[in-house]
N, C-alpha and C. Protein backbone atom coordinates (compact mmCIF):
# COMPACT_ATOMS: atom_id res chain seq x y z
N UNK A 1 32.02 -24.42 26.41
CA UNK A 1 32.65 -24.86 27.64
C UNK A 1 33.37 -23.68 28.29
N UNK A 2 33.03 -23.36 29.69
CA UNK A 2 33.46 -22.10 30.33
C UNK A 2 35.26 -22.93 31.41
N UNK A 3 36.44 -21.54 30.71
CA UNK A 3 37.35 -22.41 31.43
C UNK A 3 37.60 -21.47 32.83
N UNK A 4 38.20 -22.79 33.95
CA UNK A 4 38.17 -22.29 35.02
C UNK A 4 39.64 -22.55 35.51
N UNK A 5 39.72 -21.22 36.34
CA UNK A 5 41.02 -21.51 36.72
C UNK A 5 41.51 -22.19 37.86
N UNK A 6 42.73 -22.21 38.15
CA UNK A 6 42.93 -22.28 39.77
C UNK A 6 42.66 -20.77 40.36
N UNK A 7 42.19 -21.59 41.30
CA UNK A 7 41.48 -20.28 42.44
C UNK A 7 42.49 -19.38 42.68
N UNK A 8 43.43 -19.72 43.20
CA UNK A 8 45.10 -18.67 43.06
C UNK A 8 44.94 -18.05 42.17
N UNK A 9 44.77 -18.02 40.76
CA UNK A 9 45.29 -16.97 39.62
C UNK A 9 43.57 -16.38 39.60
N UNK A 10 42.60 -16.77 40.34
CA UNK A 10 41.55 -15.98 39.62
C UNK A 10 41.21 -14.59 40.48
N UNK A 11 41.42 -13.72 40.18
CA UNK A 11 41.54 -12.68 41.02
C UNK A 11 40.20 -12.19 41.55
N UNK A 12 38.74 -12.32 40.50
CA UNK A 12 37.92 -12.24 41.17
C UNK A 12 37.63 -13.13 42.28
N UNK A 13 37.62 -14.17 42.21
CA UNK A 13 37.28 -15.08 43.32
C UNK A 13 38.18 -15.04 44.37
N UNK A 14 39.55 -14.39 44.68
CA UNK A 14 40.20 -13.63 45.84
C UNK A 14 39.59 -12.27 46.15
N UNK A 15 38.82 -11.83 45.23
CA UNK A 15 38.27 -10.57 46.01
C UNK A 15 37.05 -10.74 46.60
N UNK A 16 36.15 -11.87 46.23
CA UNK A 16 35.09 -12.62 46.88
C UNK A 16 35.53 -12.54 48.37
N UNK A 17 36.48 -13.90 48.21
CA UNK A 17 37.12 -14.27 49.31
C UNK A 17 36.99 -13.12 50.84
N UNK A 18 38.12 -12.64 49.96
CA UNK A 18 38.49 -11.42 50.89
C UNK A 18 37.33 -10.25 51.46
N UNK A 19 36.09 -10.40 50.36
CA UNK A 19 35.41 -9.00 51.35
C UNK A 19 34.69 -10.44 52.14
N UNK A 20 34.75 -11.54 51.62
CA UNK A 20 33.93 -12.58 52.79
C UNK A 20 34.87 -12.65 54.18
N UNK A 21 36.11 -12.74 54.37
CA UNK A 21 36.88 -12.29 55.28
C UNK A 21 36.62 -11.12 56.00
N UNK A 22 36.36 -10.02 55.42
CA UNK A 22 36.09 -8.93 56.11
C UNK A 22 34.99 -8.82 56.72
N UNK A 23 33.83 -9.37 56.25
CA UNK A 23 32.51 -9.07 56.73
C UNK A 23 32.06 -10.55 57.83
N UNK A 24 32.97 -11.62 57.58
CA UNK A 24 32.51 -12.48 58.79
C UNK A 24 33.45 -12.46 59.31
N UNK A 25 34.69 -11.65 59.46
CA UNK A 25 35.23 -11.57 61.10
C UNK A 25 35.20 -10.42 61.77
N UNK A 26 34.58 -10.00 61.16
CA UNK A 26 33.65 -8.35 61.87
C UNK A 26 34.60 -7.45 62.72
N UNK A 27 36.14 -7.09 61.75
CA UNK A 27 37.45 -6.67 62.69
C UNK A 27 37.24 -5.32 62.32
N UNK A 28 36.37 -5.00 60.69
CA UNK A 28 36.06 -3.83 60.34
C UNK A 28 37.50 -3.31 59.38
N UNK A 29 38.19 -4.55 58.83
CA UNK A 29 38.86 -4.23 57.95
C UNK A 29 38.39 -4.00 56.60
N UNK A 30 39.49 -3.21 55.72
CA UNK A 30 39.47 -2.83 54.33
C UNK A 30 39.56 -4.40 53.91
N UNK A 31 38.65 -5.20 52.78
CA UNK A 31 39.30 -6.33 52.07
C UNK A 31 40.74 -6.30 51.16
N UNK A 32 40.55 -4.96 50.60
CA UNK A 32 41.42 -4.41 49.66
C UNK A 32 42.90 -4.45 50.43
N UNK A 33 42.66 -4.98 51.71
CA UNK A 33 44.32 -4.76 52.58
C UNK A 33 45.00 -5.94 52.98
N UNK A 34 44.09 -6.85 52.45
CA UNK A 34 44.49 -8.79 52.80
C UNK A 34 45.18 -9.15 51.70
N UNK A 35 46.51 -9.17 51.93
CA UNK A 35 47.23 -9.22 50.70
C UNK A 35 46.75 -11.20 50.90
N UNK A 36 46.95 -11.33 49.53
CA UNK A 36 46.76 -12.75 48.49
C UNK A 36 48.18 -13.93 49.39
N UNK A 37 48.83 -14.02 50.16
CA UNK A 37 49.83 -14.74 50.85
C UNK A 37 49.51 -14.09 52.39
N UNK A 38 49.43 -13.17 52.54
CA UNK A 38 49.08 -12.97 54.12
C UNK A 38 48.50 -14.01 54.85
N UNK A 39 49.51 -14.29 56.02
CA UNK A 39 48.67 -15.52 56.89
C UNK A 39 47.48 -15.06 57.30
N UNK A 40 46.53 -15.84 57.38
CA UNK A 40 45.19 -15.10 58.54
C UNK A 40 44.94 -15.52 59.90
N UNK A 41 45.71 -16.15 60.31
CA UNK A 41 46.05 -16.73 61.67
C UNK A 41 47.20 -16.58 62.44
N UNK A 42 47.60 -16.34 63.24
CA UNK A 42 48.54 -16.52 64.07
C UNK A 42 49.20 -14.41 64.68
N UNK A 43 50.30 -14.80 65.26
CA UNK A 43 50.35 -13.34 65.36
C UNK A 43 51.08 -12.15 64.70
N UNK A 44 51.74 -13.19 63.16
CA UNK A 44 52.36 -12.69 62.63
C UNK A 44 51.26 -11.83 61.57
N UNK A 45 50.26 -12.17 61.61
CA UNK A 45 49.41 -12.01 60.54
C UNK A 45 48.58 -10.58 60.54
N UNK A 46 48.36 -9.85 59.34
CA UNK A 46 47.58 -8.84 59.62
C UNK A 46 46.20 -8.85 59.91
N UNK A 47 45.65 -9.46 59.60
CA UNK A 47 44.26 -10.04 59.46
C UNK A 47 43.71 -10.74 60.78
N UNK A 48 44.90 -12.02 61.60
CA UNK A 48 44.52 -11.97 62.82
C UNK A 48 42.93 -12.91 63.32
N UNK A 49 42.41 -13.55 62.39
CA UNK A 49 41.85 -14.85 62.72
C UNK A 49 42.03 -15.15 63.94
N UNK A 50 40.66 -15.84 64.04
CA UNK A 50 40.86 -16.47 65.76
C UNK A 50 39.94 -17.74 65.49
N UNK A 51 39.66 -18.59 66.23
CA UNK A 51 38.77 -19.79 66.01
C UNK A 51 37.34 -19.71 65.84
N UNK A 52 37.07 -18.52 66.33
CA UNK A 52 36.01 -18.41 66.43
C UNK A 52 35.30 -17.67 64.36
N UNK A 53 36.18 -16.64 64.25
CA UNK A 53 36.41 -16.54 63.15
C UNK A 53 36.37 -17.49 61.81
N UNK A 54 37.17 -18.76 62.29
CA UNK A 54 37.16 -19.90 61.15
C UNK A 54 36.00 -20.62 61.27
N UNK A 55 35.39 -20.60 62.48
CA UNK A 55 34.30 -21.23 62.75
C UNK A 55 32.77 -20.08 61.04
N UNK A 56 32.70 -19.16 61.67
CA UNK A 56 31.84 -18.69 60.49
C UNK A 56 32.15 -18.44 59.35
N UNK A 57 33.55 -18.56 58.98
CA UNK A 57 34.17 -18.20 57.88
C UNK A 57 34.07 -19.95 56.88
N UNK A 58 33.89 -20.80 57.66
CA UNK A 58 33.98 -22.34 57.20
C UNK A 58 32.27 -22.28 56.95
N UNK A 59 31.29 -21.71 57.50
CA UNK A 59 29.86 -22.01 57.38
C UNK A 59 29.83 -21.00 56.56
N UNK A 60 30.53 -19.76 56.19
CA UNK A 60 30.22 -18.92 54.96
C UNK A 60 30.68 -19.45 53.55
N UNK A 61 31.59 -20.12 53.95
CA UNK A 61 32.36 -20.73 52.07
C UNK A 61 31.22 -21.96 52.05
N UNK A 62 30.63 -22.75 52.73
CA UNK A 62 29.80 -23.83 52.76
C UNK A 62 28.35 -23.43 52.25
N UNK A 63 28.17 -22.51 52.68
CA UNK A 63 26.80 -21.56 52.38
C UNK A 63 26.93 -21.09 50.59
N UNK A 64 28.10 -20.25 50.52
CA UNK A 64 28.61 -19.54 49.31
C UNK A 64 28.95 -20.87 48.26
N UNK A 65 29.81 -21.99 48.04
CA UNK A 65 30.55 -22.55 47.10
C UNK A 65 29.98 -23.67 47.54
N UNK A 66 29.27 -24.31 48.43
CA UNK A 66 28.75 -25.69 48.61
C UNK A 66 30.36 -26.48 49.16
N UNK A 67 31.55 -26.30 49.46
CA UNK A 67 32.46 -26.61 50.52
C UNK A 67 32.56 -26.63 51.97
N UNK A 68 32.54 -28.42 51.95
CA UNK A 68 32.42 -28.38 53.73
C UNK A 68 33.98 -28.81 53.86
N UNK A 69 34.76 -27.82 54.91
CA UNK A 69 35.91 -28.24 55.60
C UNK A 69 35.51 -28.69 56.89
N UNK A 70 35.75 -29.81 57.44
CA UNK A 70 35.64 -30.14 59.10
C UNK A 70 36.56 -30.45 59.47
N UNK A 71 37.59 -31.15 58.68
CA UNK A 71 38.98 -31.40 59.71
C UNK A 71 39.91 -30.22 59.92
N UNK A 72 39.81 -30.97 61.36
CA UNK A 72 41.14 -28.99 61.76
C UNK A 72 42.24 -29.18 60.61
N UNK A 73 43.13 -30.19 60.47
CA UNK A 73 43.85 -29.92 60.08
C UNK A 73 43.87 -29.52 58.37
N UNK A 74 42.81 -30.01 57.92
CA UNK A 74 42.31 -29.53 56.46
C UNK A 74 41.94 -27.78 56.68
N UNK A 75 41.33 -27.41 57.34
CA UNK A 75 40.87 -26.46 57.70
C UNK A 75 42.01 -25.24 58.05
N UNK A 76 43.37 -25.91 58.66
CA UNK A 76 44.23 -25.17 58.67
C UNK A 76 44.80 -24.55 57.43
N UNK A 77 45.31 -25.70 56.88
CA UNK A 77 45.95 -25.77 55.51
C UNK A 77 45.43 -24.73 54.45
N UNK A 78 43.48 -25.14 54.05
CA UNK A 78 42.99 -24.26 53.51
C UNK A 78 42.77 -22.84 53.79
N UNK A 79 42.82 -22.49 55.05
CA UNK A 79 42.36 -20.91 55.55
C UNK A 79 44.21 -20.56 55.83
N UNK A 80 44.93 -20.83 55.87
CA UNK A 80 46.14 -20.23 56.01
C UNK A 80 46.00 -18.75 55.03
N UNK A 81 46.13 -18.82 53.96
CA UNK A 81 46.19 -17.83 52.82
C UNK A 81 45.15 -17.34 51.72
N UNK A 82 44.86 -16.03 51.65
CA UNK A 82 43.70 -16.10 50.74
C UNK A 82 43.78 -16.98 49.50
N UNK A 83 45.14 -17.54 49.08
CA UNK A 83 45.55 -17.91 48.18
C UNK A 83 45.32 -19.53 48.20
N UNK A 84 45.29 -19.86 49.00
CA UNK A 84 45.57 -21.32 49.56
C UNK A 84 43.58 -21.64 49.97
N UNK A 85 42.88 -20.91 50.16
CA UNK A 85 41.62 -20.96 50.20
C UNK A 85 40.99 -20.67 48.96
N UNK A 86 41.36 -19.81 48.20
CA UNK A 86 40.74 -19.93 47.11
C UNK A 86 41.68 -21.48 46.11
N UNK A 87 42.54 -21.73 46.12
CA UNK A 87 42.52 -23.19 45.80
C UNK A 87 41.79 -23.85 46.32
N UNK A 88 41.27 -23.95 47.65
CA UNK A 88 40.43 -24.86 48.20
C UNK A 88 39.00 -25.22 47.60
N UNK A 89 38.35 -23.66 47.38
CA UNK A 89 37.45 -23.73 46.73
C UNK A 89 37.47 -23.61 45.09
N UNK A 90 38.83 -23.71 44.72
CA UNK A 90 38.55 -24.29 42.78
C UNK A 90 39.63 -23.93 42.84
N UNK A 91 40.26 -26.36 42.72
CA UNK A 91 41.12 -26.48 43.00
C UNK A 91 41.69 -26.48 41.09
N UNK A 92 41.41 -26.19 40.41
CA UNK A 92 41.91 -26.10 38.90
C UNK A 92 41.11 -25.37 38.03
């Protein structure tokens, strides 16, 4: 039996995450620079998401982990933090 963690403590699957961040919002960032709590939305954020962004970033984790988010407000919640998305996608 293979054990799995929460997505928060698994560090590979935040570095997944994160070069998937980098390469579908095409800003031409380092992944290695999205810190693990960094918002990815709004204007406080380094990273800097836009809708259009969550839009392929929601059809890349769906593609990648078989997770469909459609509600905005689920969708918020989960893409807030690399940390808070990788719970989304393995929630224990």
């Amino acid at each position: 039996m293979q054990f799995v963690m929460k997505g928060s403590l698994d560090e590979a699957l935040k570095r997944q995450l994160k070069r998937m961040i980098a390469v579908e919002s095409d800003k031409g960032m380092d992944p290695e620079s999205i810190g693990d709590d960094d918002p990815l939305f709004g204007e406080q954020s380094p990273v800097q998401l836009d809708s259009l962004d969550l839009i392929q970033l929601s059809i890349a984790i769906y593609k990648t982990y078989g997770l469909k988010i459609t509600d905005s407000k689920d969708a918020r919640r989960a893409f807030a933090t690399v940390n808070s998305l990788a719970d989304e996608v393995q929630p224990q």
